[in-house]
N, C-alpha and C. Protein backbone atom coordinates (compact mmCIF):
# COMPACT_ATOMS: atom_id res chain seq x y z
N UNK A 1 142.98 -33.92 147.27
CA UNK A 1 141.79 -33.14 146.97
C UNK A 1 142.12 -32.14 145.86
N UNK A 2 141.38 -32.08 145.01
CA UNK A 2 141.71 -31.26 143.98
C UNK A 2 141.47 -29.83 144.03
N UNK A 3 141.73 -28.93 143.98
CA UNK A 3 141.39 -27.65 144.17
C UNK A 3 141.01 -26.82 142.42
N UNK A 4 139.26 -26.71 143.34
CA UNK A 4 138.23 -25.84 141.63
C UNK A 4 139.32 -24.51 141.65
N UNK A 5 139.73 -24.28 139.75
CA UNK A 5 139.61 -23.25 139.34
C UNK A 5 139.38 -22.49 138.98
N UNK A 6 139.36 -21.43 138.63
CA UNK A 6 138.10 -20.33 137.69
C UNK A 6 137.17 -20.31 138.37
N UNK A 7 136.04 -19.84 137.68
CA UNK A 7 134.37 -19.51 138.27
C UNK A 7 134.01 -21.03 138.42
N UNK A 8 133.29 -20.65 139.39
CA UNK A 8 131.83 -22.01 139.66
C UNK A 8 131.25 -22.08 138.35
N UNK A 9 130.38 -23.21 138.36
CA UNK A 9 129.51 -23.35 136.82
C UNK A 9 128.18 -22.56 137.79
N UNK A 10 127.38 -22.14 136.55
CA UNK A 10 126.04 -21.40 136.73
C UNK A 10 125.00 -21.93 136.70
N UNK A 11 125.41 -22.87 135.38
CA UNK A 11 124.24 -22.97 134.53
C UNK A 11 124.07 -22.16 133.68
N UNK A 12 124.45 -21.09 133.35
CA UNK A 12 124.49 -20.30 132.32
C UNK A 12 125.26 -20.84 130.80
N UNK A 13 124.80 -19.97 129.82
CA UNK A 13 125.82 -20.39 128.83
C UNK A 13 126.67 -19.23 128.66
N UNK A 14 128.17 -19.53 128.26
CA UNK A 14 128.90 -18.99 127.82
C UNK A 14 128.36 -17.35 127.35
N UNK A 15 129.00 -16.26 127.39
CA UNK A 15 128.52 -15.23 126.43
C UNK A 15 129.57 -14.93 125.24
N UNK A 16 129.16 -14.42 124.64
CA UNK A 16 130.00 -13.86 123.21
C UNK A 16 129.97 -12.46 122.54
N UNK A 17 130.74 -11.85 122.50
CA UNK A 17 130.61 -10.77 121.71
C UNK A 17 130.94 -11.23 120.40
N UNK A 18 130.12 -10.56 118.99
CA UNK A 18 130.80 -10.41 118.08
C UNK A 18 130.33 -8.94 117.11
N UNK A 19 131.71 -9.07 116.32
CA UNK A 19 131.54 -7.30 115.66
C UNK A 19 130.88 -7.47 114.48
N UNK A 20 130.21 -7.46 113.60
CA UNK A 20 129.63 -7.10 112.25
C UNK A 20 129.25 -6.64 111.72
N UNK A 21 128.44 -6.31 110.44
CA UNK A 21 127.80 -5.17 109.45
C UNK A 21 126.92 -4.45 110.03
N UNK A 22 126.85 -3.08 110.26
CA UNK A 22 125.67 -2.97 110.64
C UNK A 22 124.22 -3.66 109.91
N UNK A 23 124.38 -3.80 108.93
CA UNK A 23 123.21 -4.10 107.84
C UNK A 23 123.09 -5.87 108.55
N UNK A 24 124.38 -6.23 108.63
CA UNK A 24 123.77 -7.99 108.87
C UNK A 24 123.09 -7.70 110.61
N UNK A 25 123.64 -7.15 111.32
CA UNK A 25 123.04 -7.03 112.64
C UNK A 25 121.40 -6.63 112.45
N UNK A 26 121.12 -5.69 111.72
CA UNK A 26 119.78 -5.13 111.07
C UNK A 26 119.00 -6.51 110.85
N UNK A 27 119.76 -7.00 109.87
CA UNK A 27 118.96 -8.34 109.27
C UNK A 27 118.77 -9.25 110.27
N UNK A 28 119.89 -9.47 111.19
CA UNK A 28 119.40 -10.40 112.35
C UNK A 28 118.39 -10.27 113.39
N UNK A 29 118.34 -8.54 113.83
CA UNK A 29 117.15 -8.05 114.73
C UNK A 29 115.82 -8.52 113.81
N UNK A 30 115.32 -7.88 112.69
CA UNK A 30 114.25 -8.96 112.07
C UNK A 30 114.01 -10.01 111.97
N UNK A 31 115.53 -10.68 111.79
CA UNK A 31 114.81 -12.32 112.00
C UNK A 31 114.14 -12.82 113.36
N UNK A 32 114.85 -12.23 114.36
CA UNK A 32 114.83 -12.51 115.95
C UNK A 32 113.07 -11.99 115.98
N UNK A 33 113.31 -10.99 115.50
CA UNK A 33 111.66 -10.11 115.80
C UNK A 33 110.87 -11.14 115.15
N UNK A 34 110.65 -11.66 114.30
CA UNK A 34 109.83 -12.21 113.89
C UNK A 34 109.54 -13.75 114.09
N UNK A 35 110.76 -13.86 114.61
CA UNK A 35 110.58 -15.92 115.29
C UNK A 35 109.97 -15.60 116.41
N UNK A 36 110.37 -14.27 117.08
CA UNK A 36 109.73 -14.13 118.59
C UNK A 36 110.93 -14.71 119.59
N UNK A 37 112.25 -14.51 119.11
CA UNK A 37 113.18 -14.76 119.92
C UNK A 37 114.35 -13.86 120.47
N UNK A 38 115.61 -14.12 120.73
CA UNK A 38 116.27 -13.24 120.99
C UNK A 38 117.15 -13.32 120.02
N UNK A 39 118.12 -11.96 119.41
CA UNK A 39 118.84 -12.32 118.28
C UNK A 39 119.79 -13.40 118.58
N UNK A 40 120.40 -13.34 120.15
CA UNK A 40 121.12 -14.29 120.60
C UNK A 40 120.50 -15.69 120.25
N UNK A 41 119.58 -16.02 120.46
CA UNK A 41 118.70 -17.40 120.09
C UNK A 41 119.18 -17.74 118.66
N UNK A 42 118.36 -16.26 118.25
CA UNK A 42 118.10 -16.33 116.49
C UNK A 42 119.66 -16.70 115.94
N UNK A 43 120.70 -16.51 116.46
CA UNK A 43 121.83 -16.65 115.72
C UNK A 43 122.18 -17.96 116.18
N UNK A 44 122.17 -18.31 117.15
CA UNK A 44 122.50 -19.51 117.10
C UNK A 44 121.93 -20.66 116.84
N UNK A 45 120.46 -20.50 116.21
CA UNK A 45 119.84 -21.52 115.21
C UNK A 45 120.36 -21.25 113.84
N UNK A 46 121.03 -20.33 113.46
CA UNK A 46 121.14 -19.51 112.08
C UNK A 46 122.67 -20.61 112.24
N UNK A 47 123.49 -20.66 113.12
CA UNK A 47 124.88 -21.42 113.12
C UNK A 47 124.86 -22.71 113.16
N UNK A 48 123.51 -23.15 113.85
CA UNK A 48 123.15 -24.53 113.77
C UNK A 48 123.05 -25.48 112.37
N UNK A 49 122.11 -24.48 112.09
CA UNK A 49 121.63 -24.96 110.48
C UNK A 49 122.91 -24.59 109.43
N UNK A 50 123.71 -23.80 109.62
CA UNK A 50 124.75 -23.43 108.85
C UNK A 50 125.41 -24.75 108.99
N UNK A 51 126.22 -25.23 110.21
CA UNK A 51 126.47 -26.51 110.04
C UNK A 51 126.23 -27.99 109.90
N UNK A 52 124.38 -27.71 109.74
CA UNK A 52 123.99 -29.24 109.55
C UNK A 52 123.98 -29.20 107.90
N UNK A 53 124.00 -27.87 107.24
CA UNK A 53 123.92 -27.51 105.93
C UNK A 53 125.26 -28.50 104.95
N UNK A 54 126.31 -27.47 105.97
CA UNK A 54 128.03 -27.79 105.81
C UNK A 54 127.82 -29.41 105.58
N UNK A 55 127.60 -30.48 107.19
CA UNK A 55 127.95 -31.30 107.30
C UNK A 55 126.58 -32.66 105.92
N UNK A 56 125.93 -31.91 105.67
CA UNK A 56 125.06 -32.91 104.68
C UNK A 56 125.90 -32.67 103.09
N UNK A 57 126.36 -31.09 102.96
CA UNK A 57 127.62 -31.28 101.72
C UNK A 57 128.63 -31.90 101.66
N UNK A 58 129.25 -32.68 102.61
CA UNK A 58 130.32 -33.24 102.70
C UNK A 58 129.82 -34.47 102.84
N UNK A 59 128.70 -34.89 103.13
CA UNK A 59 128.40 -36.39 103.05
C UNK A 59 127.93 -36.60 101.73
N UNK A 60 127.44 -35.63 100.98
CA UNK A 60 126.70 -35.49 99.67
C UNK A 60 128.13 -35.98 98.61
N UNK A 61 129.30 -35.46 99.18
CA UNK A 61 130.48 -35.57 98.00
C UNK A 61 131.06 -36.80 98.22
């Protein structure tokens, strides 16, 4: 029998801290405000598209 380690799963996702500009954090609360999401949301469509961006330049070359 295998014995679980760490936490149970939730269902939750992962959390993250990260440190940055005040000015880019600024810029991110507006974007969030204005999709009607959370900046947490808002950034991680902002990382999404950053890498479907990435991965269509490298098929482009």
């Amino acid at each position: 029998m295998k014995i679980p380690v760490g936490r149970p799963p939730t269902g939750n996702k992962p959390r993250l801290s990260v440190r940055m500009e005040p000015e880019a954090l600024r810029r991110a609360n507006e974007g969030a405000k204005a999709e009607g999401v959370t900046v947490g949301r808002w950034l991680e469509a902002a990382i999404r598209e950053n890498l479907e961006r990435e991965k269509t330049k490298e098929n482009d070359a």
